[in-house]
N, C-alpha and C. Protein backbone atom coordinates (compact mmCIF):
# COMPACT_ATOMS: atom_id res chain seq x y z
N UNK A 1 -2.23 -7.27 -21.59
CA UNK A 1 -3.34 -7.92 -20.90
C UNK A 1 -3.57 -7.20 -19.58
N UNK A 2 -4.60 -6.70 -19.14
CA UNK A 2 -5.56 -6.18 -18.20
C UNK A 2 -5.50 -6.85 -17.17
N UNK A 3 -5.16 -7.11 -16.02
CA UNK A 3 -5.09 -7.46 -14.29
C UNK A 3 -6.14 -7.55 -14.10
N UNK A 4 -7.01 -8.32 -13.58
CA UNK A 4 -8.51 -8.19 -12.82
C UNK A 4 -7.60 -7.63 -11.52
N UNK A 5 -8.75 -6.82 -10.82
CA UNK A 5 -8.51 -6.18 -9.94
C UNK A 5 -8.83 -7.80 -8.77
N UNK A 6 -7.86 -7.56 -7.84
CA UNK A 6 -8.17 -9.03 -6.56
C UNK A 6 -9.16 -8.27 -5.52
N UNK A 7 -9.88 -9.48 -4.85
CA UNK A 7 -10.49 -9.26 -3.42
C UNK A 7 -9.88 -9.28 -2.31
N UNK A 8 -9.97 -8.61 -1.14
CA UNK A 8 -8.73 -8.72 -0.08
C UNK A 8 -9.67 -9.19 0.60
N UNK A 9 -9.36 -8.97 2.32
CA UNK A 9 -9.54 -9.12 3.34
C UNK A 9 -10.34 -7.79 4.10
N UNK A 10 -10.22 -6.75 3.11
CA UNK A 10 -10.54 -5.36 3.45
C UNK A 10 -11.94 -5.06 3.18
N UNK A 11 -12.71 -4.76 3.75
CA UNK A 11 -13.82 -5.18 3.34
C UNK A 11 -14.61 -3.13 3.35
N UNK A 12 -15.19 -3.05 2.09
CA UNK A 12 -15.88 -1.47 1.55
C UNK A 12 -17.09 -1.45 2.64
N UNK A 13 -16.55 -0.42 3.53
CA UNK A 13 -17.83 0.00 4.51
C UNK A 13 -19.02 0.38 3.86
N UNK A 14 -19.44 0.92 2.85
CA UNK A 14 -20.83 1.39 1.80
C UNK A 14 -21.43 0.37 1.49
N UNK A 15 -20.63 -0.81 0.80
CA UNK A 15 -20.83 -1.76 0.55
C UNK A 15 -21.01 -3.01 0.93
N UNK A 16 -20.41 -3.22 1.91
CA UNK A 16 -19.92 -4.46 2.79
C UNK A 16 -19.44 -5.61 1.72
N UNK A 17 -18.85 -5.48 0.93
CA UNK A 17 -17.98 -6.39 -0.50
C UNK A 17 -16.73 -5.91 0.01
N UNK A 18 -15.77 -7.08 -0.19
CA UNK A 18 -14.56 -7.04 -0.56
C UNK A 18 -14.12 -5.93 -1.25
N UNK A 19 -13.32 -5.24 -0.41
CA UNK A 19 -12.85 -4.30 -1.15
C UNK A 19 -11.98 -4.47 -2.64
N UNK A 20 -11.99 -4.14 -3.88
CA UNK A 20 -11.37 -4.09 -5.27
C UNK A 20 -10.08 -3.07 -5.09
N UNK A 21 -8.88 -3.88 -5.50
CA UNK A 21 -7.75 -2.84 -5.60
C UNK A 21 -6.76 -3.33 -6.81
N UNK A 22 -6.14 -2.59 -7.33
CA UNK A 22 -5.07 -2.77 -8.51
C UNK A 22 -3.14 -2.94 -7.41
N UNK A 23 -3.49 -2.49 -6.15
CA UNK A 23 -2.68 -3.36 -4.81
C UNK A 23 -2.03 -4.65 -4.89
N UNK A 24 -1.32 -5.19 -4.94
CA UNK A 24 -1.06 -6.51 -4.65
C UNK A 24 -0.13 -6.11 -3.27
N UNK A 25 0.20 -5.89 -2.82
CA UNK A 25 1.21 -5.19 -1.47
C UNK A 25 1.16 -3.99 -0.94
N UNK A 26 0.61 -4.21 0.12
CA UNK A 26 1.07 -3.01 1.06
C UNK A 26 1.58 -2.79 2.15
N UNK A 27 2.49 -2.34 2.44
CA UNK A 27 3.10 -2.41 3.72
C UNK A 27 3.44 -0.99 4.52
N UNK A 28 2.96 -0.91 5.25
CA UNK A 28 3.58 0.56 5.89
C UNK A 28 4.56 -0.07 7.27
N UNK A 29 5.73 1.04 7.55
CA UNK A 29 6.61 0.68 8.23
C UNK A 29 6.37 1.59 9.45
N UNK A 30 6.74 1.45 10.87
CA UNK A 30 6.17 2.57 12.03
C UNK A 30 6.85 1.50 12.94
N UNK A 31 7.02 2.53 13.95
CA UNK A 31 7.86 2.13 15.25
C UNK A 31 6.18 1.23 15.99
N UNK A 32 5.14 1.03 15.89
CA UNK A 32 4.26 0.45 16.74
C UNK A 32 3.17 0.08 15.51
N UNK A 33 3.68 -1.20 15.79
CA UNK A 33 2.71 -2.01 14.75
C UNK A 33 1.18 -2.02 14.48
N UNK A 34 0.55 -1.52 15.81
CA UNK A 34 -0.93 -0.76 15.75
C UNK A 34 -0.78 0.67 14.85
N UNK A 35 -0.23 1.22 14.20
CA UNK A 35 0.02 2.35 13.19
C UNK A 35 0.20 1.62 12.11
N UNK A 36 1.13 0.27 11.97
CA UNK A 36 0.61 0.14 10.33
C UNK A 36 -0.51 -0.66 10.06
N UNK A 37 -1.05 -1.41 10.95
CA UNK A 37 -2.19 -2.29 11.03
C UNK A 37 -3.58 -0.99 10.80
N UNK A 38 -3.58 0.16 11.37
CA UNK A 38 -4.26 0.94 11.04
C UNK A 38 -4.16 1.81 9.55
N UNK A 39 -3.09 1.94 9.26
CA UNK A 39 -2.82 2.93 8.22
C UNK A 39 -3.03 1.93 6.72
N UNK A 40 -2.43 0.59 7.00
CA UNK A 40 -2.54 -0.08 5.74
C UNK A 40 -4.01 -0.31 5.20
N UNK A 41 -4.65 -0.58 6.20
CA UNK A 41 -6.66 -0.53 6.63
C UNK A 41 -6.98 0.42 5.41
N UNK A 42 -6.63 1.85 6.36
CA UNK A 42 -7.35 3.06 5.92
C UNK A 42 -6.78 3.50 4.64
N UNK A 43 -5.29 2.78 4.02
CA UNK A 43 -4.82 3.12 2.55
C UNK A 43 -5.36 2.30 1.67
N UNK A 44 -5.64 1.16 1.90
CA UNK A 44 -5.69 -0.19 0.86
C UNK A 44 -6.59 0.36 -0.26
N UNK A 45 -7.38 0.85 -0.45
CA UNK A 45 -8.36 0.84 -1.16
C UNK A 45 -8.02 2.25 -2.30
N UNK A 46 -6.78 2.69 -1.96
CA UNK A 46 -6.55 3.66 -2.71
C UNK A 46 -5.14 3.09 -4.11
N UNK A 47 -5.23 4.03 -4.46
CA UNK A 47 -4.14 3.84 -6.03
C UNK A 47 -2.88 3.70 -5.46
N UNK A 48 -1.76 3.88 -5.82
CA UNK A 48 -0.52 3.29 -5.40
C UNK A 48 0.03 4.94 -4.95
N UNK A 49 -0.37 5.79 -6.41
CA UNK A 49 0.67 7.28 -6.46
C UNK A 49 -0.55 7.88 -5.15
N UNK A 50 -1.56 7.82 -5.12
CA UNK A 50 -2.20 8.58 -3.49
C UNK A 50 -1.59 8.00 -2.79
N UNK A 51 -1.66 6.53 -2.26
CA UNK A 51 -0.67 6.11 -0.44
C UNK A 51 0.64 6.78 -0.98
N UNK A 52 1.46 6.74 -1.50
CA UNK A 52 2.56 7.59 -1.62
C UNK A 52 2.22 8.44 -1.10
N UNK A 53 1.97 9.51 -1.45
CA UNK A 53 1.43 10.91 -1.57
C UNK A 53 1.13 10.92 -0.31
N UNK A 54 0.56 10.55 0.45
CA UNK A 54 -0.49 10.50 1.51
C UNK A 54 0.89 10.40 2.98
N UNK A 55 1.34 9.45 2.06
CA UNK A 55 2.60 9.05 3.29
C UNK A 55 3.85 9.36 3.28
N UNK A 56 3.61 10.13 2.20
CA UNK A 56 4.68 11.14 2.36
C UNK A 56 4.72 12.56 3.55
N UNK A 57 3.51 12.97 3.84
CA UNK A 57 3.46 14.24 4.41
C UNK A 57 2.98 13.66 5.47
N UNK A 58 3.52 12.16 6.52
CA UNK A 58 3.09 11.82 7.70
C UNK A 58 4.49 11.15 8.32
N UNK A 59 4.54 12.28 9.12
CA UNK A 59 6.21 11.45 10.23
C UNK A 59 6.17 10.45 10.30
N UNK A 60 7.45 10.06 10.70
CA UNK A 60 8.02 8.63 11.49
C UNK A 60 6.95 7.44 10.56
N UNK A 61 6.50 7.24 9.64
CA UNK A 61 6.02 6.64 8.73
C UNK A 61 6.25 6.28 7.54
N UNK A 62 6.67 5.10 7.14
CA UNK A 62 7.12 4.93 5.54
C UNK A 62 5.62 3.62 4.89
N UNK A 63 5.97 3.55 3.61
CA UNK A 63 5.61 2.82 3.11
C UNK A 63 5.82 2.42 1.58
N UNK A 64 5.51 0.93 1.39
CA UNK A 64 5.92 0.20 0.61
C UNK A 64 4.67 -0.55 -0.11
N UNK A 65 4.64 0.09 -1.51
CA UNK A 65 3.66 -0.46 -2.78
C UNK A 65 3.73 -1.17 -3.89
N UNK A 66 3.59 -2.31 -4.08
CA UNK A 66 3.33 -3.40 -5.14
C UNK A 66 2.48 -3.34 -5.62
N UNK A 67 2.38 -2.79 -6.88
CA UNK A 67 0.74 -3.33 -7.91
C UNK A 67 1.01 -4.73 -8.71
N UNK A 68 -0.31 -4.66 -8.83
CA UNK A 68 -0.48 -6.13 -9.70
C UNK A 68 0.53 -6.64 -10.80
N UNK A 69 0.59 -5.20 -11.40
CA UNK A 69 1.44 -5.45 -12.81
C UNK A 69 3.34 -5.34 -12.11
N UNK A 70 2.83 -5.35 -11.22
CA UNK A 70 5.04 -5.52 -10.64
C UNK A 70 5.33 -4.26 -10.47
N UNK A 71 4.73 -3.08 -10.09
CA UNK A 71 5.65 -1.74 -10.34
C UNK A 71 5.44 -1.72 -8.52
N UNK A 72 7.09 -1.34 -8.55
CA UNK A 72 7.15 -0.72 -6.95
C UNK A 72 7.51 0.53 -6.47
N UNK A 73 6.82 1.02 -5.50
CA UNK A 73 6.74 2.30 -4.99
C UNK A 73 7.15 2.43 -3.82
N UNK A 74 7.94 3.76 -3.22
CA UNK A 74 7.84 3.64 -1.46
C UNK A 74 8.47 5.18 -1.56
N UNK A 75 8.07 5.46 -0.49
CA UNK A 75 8.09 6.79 0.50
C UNK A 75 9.25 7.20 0.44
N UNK A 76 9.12 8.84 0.11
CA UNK A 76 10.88 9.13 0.00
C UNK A 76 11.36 8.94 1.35
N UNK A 77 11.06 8.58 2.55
CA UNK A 77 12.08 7.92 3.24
C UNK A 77 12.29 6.93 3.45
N UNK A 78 12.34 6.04 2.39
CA UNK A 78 12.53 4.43 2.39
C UNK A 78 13.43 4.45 0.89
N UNK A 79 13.55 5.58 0.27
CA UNK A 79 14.14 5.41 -1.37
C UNK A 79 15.85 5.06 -0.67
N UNK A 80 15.68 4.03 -1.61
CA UNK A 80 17.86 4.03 -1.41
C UNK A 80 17.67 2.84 -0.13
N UNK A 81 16.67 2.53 0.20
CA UNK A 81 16.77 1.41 1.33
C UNK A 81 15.92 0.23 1.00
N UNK A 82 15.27 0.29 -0.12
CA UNK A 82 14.62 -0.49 -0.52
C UNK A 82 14.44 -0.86 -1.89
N UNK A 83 14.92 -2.18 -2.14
CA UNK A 83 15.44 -1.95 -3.39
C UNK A 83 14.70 -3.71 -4.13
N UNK A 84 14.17 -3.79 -5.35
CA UNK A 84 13.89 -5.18 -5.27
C UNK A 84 14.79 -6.16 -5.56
N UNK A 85 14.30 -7.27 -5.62
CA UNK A 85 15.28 -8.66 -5.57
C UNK A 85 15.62 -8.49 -6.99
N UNK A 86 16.80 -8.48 -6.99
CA UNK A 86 17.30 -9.19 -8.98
C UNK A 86 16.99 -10.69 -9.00
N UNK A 87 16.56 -11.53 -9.59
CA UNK A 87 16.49 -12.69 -9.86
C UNK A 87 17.37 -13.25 -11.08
């Protein structure tokens, strides 16, 4: 079964609609919380394997991806430190 894509809070500058993402979590990690409040902004709207990608080749920056369907992702400098909950 197929995920409808959710509406955030992020809203498509072209469009002015709620931005559509296959996202359920994003979190970027940074010594000054105005860097992830900006960076999570300017990633949200992308696929899970681009913010990887993206945040991989940016210092002192990690981040952390949840899609809809449960798969989690994060920055090879967060691998081995982030790990999910066993239930």
């Amino acid at each position: 079964m197929k995920k409808k894509a959710v509406n955030t809070i992020i809203f498509n500058s072209k469009t002015g609609y709620p931005m559509e993402s296959n996202i359920a979590s994003l979190t970027v990690v940074a010594d000054r919380s105005l860097d992830c409040d900006i960076y999570t902004t300017e990633l949200f709207g992308l696929d899970a394997v681009s913010i990887i990608r993206k945040m991989n080749n940016m210092n002192d920056l990690g981040a952390v991806v949840i899609t809809l369907d449960g798969k989690l992702a994060c920055t090879e400098n967060l691998m081995g430190r982030i790990q999910p909950l066993s239930m």
